[in-house]
Protein backbone atom coordinates (compact mmCIF):
# COMPACT_ATOMS: atom_id res chain seq x y z
CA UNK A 1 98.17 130.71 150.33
CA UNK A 2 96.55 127.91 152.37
CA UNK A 3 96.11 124.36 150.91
CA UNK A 4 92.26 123.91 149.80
CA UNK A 5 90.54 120.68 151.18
CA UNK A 6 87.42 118.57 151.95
CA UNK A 7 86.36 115.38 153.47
CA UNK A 8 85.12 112.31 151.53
CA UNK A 9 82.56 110.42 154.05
CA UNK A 10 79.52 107.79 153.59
CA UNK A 11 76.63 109.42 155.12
CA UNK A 12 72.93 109.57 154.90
CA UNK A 13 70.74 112.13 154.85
CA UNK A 14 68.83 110.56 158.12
CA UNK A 15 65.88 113.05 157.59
CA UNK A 16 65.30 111.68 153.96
CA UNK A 17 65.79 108.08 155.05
CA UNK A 18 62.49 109.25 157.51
CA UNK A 19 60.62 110.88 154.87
CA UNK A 20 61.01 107.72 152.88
CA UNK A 21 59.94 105.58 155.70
CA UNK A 22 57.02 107.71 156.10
CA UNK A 23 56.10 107.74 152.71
CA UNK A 24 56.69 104.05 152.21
CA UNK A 25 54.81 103.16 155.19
CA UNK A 26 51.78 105.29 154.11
CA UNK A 27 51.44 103.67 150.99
CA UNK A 28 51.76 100.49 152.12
CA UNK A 29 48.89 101.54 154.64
CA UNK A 30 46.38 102.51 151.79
CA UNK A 31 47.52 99.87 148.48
CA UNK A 32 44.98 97.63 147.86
CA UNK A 33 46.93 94.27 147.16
CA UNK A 34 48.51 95.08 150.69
CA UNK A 35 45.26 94.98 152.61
CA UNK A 36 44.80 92.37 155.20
CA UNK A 37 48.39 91.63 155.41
CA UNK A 38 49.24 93.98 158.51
CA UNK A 39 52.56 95.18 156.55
CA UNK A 40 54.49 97.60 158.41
CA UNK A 41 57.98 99.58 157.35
CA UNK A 42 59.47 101.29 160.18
CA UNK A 43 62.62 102.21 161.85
CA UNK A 44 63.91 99.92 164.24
CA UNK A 45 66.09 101.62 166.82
CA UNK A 46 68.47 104.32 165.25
CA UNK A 47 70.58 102.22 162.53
CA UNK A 48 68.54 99.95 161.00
CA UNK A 49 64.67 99.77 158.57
CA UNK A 50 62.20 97.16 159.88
CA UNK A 51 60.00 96.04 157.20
CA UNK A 52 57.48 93.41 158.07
CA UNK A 53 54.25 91.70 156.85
CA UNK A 54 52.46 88.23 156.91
CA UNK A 55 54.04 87.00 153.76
CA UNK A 56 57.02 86.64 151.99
CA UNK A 57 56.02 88.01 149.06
CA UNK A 58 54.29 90.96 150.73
CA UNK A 59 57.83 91.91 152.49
CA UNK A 60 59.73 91.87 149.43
CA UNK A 61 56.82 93.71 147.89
CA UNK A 62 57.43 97.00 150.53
CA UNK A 63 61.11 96.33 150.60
CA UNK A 64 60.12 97.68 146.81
CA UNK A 65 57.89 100.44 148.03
CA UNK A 66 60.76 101.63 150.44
CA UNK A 67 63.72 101.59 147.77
CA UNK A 68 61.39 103.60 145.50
CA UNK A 69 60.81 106.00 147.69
CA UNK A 70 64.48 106.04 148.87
CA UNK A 71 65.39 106.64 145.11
CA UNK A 72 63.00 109.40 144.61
CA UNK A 73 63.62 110.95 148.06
CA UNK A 74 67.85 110.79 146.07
CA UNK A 75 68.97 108.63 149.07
CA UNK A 76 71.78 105.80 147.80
CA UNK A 77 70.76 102.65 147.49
CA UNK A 78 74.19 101.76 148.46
CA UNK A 79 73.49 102.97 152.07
CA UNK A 80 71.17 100.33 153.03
CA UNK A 81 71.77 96.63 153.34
CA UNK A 82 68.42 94.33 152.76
CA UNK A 83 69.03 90.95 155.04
CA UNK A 84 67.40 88.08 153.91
CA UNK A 85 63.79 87.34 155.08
CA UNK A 86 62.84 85.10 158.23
CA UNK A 87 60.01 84.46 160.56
CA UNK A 88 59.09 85.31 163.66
CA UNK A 89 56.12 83.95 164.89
CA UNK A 90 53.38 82.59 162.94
CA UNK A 91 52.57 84.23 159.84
CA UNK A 92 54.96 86.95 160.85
CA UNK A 93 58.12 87.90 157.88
CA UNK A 94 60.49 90.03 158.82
CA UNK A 95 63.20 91.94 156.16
CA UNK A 96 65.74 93.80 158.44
CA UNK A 97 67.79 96.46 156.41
CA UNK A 98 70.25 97.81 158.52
CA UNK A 99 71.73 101.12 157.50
CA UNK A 100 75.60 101.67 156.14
CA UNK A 101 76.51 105.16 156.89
CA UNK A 102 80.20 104.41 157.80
CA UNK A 103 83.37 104.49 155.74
CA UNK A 104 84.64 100.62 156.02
CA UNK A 105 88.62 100.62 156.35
CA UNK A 106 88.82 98.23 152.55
CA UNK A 107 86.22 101.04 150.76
CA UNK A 108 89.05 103.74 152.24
CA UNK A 109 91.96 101.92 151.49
CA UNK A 110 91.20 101.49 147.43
CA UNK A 111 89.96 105.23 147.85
CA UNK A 112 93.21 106.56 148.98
CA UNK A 113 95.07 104.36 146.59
CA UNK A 114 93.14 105.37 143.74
CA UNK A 115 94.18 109.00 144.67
CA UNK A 116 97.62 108.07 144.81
CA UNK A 117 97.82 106.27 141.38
CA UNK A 118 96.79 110.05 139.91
CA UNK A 119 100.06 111.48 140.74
CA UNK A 120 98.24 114.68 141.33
CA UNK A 121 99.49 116.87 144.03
CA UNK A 122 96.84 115.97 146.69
CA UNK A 123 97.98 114.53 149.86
CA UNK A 124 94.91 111.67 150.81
CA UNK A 125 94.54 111.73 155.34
CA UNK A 126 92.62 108.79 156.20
CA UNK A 127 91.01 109.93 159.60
CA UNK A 128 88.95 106.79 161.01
CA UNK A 129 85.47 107.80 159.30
CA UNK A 130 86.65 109.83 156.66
CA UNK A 131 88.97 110.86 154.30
CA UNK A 132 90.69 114.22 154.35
CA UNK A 133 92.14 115.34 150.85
CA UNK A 134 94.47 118.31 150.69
CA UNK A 135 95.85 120.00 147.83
CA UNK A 136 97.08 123.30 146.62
CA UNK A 137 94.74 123.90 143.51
CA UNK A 138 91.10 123.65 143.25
CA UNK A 139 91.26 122.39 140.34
CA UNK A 140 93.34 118.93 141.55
CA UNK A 141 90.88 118.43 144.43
CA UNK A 142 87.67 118.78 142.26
CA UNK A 143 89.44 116.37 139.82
CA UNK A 144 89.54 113.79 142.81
CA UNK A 145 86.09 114.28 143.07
CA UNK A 146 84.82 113.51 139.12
CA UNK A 147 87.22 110.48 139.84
CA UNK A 148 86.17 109.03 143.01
CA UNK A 149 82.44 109.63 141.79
CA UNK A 150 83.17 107.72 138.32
CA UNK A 151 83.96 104.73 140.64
CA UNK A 152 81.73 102.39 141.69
CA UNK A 153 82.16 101.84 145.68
CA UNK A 154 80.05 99.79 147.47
CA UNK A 155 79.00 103.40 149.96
CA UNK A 156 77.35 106.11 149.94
CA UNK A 157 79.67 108.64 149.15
CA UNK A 158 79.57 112.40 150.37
CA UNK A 159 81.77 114.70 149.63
CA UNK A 160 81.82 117.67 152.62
CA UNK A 161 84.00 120.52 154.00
CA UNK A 162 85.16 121.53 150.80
CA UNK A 163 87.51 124.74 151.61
């Protein structure tokens, strides 16, 4: 019999991160204590949320709107990375919150030890942007998974490929 496996990975669902986006943006559009403040949230190029307005307090205020929806839409919270705001230009506040979809070498490191200190019979492959676990019971590899979910890691965890 073949060894079972699957792939641990930080990934977003890009087409929920849009929805949202969309969502956020369109509420912003129509709230009343946002009107006459020209707030915007919208993507800005491919890896990164742009979320701007003519305050401060405005910005943080759809940075708000946009995590709700992110949370109700059941993206992580872990996969996006709110930078402080800044201006740019007069009466212009910018929040940039670029996106963390990638496995960082320390977040697969403590990963693959934690696997280790199990001393189950699962061999841990780290393969650049993911994590390949093998095993030869089900039962061991979906183990790995209740474990690596009960930790806390600072990603957005997926868990694909499971065969």
């Amino acid at each position: 019999m073949a060894d079972s496996s699957f792939d641990i990975e930080a990934k977003l669902d890009r087409q929920e991160v849009d929805n949202a986006i969309n969502q956020a943006a369109r509420e912003v559009a129509t709230r009343f204590d946002f009107r006459d403040t020209s707030t915007e949230v919208t993507w800005e190029g491919d890896k990164a949320i742009r979320v701007e307005s003519s305050t401060e307090d405005r910005a943080r205020a759809a940075l708000e709107v946009l995590r709700d929806k992110l949370v109700k839409r059941k993206v992580s919270l872990k996969g996006i990375d709110p930078q402080q705001p800044r201006e740019v230009g007069q009466h212009r506040v910018r929040i940039d919150v670029p996106l963390r979809d990638t496995l960082s070498q320390e977040i697969a490191k403590d990963i693959i030890k934690l696997i280790k200190a199990t001393k189950l019979k699962v061999t841990p492959a780290n393969q650049g942007d993911k994590i390949r676990v093998t095993g030869k019971t089900r039962d061991d590899l979906q183990e790995i998974i209740r474990l690596v979910k009960a930790e806390d890691f600072d990603a957005p965890l997926t868990f694909s490929n499971y065969r």
